[in-house]
N, C-alpha and C. Protein backbone atom coordinates (compact mmCIF):
# COMPACT_ATOMS: atom_id res chain seq x y z
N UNK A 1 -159.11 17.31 67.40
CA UNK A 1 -160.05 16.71 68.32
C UNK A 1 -160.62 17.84 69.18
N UNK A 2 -162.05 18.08 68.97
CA UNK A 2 -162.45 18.81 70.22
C UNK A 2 -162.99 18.77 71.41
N UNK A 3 -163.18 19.52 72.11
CA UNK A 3 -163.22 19.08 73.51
C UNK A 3 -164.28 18.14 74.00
N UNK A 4 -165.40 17.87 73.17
CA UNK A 4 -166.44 16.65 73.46
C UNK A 4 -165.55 15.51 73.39
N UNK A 5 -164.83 15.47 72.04
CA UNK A 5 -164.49 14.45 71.35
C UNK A 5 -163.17 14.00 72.40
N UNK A 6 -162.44 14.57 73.24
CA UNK A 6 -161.58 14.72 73.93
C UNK A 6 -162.43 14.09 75.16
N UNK A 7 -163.30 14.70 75.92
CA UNK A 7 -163.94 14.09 77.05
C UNK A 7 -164.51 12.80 76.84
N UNK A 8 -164.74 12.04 76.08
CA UNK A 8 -165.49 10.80 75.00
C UNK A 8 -163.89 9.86 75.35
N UNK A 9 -162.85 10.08 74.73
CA UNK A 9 -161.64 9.59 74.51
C UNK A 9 -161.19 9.41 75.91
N UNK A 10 -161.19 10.29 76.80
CA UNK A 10 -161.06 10.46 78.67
C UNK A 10 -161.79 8.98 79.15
N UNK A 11 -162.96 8.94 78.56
CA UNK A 11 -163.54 7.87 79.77
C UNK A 11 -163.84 6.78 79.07
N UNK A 12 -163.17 6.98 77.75
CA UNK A 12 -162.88 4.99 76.93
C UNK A 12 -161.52 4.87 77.30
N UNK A 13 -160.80 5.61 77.38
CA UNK A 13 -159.47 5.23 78.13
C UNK A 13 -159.71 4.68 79.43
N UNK A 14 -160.38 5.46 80.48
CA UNK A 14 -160.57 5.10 81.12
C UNK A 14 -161.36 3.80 81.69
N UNK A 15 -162.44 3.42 81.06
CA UNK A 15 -162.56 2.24 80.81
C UNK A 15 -161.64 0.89 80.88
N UNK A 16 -161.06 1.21 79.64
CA UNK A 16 -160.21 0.44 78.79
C UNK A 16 -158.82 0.28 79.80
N UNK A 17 -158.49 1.14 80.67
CA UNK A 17 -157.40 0.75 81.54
C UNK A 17 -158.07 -0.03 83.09
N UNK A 18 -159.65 0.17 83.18
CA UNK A 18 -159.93 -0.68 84.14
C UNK A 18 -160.25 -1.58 83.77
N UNK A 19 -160.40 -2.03 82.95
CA UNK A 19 -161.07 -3.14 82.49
C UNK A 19 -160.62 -4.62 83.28
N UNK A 20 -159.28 -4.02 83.06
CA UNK A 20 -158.55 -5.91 83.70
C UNK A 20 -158.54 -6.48 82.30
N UNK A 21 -158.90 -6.51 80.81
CA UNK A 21 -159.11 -7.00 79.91
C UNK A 21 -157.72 -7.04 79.01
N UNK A 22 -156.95 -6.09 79.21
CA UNK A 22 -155.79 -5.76 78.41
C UNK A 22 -154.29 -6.11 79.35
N UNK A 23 -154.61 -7.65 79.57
CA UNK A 23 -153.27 -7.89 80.37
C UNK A 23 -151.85 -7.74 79.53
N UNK A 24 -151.58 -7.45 78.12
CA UNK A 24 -150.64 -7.48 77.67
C UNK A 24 -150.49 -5.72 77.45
N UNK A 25 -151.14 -5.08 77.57
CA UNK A 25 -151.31 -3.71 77.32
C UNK A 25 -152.09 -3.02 76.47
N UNK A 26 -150.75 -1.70 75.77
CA UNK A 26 -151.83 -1.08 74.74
C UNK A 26 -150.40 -0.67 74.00
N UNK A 27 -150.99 -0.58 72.90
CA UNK A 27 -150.35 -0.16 72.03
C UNK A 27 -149.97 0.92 71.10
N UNK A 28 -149.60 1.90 70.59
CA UNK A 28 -149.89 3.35 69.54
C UNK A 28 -149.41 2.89 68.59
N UNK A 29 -149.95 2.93 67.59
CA UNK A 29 -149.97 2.63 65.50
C UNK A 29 -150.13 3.40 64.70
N UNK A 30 -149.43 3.98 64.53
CA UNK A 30 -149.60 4.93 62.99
C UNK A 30 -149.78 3.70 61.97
N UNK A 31 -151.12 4.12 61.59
CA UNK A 31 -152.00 3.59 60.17
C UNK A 31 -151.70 4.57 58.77
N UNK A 32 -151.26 5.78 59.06
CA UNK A 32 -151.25 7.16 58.15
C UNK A 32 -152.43 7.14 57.80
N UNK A 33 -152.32 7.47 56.88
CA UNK A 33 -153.94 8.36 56.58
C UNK A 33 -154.21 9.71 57.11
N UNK A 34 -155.27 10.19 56.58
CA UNK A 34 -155.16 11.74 57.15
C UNK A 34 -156.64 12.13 58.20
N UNK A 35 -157.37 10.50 58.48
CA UNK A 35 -158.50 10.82 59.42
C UNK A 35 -157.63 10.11 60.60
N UNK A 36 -157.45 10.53 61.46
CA UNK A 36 -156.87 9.89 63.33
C UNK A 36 -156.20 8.99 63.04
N UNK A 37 -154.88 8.88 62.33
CA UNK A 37 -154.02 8.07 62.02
C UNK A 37 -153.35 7.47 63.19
N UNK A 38 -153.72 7.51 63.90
CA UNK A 38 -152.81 6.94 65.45
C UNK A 38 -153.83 6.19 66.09
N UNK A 39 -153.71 4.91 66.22
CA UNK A 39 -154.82 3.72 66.59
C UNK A 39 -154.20 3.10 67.84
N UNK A 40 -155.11 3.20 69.09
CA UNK A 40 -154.68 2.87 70.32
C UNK A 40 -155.59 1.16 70.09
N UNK A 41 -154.25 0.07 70.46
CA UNK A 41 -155.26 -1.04 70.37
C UNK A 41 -154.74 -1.67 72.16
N UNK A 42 -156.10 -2.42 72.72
CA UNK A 42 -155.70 -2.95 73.92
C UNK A 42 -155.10 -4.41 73.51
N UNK A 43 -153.98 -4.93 74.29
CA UNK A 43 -153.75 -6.49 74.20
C UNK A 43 -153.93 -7.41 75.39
N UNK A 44 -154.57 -8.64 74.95
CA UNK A 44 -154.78 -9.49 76.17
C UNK A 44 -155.12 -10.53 75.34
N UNK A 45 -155.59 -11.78 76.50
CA UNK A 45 -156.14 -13.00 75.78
C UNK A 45 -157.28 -13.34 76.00
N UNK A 46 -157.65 -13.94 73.96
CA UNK A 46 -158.81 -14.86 74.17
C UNK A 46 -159.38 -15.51 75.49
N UNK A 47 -160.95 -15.23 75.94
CA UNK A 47 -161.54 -16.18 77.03
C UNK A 47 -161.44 -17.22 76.53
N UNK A 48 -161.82 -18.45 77.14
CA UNK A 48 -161.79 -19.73 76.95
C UNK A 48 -163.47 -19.78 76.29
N UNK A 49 -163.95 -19.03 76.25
CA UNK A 49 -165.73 -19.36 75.34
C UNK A 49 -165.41 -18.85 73.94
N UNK A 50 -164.15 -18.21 73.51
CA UNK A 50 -163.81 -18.00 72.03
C UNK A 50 -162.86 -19.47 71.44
N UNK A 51 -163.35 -18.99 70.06
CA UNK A 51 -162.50 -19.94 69.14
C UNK A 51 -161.06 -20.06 69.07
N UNK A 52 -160.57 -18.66 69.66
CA UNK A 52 -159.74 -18.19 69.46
C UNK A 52 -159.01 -18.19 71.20
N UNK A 53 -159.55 -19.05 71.69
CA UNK A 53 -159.14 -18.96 73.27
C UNK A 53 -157.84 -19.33 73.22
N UNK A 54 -157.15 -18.71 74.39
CA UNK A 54 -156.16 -18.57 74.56
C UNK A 54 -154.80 -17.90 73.74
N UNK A 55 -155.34 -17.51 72.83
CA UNK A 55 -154.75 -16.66 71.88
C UNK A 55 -154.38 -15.38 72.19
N UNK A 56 -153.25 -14.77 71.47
CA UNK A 56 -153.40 -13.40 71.61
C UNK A 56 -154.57 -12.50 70.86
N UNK A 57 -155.10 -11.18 71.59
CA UNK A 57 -155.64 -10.33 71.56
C UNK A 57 -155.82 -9.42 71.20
N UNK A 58 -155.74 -8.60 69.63
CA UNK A 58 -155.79 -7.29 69.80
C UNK A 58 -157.21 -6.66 69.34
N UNK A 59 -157.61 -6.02 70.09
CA UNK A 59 -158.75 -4.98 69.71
C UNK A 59 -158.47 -3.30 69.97
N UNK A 60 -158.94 -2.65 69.00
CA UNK A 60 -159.11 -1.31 69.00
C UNK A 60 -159.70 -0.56 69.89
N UNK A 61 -159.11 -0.01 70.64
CA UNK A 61 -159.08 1.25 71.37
C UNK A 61 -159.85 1.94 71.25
N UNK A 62 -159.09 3.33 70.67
CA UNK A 62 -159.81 4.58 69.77
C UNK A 62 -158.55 4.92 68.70
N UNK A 63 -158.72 6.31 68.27
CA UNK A 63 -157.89 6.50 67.42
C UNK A 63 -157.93 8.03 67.62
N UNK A 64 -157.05 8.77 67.53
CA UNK A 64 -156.33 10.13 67.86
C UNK A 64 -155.76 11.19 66.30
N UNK A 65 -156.16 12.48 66.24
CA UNK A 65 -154.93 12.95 65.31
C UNK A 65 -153.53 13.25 65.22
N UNK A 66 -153.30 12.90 66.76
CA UNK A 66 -151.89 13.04 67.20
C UNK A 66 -151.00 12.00 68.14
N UNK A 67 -149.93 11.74 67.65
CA UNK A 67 -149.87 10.42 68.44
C UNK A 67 -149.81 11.18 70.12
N UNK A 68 -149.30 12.54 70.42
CA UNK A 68 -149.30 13.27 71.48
C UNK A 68 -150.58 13.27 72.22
N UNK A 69 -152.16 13.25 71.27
CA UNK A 69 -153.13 13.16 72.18
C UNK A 69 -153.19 11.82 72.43
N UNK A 70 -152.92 10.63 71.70
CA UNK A 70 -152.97 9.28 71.94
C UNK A 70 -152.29 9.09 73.59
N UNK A 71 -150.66 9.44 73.61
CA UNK A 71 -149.93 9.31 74.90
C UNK A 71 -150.27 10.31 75.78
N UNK A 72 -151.28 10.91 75.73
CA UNK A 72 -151.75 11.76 76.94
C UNK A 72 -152.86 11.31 77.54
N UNK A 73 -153.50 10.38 76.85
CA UNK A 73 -154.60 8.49 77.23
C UNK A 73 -154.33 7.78 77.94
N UNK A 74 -153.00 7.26 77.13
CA UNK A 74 -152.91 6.27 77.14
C UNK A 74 -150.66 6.29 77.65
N UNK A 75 -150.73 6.68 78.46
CA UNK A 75 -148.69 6.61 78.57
C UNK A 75 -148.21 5.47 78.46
N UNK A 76 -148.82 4.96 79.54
CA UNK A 76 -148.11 3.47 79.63
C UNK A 76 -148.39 2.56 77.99
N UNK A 77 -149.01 3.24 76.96
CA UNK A 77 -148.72 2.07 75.39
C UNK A 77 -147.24 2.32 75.08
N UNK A 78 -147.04 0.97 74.23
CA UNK A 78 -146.00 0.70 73.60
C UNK A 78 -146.02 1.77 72.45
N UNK A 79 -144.88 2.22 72.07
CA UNK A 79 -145.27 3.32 70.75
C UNK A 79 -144.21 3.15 69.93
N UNK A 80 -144.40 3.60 68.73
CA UNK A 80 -143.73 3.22 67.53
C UNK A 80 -144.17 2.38 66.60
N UNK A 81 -145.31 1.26 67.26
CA UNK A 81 -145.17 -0.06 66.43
C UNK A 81 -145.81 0.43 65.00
N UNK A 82 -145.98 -0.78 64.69
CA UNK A 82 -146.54 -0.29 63.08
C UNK A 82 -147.22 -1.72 62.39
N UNK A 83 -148.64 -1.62 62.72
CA UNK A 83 -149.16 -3.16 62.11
C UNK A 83 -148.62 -4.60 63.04
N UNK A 84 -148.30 -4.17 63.89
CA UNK A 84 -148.12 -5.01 64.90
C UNK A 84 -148.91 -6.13 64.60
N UNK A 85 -148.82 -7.34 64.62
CA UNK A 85 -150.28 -8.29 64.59
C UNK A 85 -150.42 -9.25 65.52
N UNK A 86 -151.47 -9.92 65.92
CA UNK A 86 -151.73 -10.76 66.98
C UNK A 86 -151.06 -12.26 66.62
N UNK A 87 -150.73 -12.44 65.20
CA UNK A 87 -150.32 -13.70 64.44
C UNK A 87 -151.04 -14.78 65.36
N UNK A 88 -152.64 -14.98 64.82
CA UNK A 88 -153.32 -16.01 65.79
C UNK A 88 -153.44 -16.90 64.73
N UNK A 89 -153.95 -18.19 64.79
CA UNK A 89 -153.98 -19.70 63.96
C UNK A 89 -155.64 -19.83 64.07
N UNK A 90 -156.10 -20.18 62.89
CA UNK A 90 -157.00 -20.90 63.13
C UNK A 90 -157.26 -22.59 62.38
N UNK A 91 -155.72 -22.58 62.14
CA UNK A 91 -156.39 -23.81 61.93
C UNK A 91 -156.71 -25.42 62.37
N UNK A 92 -156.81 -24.70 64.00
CA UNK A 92 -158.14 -25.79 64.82
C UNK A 92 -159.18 -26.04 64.56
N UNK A 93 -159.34 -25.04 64.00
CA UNK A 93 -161.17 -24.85 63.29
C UNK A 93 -161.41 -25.62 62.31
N UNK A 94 -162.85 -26.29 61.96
CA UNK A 94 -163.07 -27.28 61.22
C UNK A 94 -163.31 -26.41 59.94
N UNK A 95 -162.76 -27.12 58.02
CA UNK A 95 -162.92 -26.13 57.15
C UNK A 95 -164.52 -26.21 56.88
N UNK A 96 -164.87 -25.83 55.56
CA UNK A 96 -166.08 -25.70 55.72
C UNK A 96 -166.83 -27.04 55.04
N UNK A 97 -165.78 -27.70 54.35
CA UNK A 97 -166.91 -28.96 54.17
C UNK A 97 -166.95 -30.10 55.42
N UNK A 98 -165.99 -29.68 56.44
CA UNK A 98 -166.07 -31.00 57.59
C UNK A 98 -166.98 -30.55 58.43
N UNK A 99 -167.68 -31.39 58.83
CA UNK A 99 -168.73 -32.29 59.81
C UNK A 99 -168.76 -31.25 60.50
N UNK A 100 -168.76 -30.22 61.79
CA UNK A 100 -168.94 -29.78 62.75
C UNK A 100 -169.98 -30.70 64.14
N UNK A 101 -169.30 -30.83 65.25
CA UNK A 101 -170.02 -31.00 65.88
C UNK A 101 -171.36 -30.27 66.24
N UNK A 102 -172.64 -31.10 66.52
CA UNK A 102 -173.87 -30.49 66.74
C UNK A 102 -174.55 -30.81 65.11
N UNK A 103 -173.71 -31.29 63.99
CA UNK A 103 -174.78 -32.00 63.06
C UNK A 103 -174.30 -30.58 61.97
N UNK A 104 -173.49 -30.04 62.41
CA UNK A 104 -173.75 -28.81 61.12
C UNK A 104 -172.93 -29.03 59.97
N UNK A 105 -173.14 -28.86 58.68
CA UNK A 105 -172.61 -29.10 57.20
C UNK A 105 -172.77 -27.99 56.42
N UNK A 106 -171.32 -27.62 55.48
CA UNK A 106 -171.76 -26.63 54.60
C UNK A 106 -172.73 -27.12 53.90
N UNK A 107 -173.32 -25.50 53.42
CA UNK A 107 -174.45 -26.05 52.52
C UNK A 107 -174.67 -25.85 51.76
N UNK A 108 -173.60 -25.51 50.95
CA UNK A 108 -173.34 -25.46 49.29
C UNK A 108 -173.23 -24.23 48.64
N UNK A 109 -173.69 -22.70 49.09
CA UNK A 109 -173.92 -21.70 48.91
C UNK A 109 -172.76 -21.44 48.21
């Protein structure tokens, strides 16, 4: 990572820890691979205007070549995990041949 790419990573962290958005935290993931295998994701919950409200949260961060530049972001993430998942449900959601409110119907495609 060089030093743009480093100052870029500084103030999405920074961001990303003011946000107020990531009440459950953050996380470090080794994905492997050999492009920035270390994936910082924030956790929190679905707003109530998603489908998915009240659910758990994960969205992507950034991603690092070292998990060392990751925890020099980000300290306070959880580290170690590995594919961690949000295990959210959807099946509140209507499938695709039922009715939707507002008149909408699959349409055969």
């Amino acid at each position: 990572m060089n030093e743009q790419e480093f100052k870029q990573a500084q103030e999405t962290a920074r961001r990303a820890c003011a946000s107020g958005t990531y009440t459950g935290g953050f996380s470090i993931e080794n994905k492997g691979g050999d492009i920035r295998p270390f994936v910082v994701y924030g956790w929190g919950e679905y707003p109530e205007s998603s489908v998915l409200a009240g659910q758990t949260m994960k969205q992507f961060i950034d991603s690092f070549d070292t998990e060392e530049q990751a925890r020099a972001l980000y300290p306070q993430a959880e580290a170690g995990t590995h594919g961690r998942s949000a295990h959210n449900s959807v099946s509140h959601l209507p499938g695709e041949d039922d009715p939707v409110p507002g008149g909408m119907y699959h349409d055969g495609i």
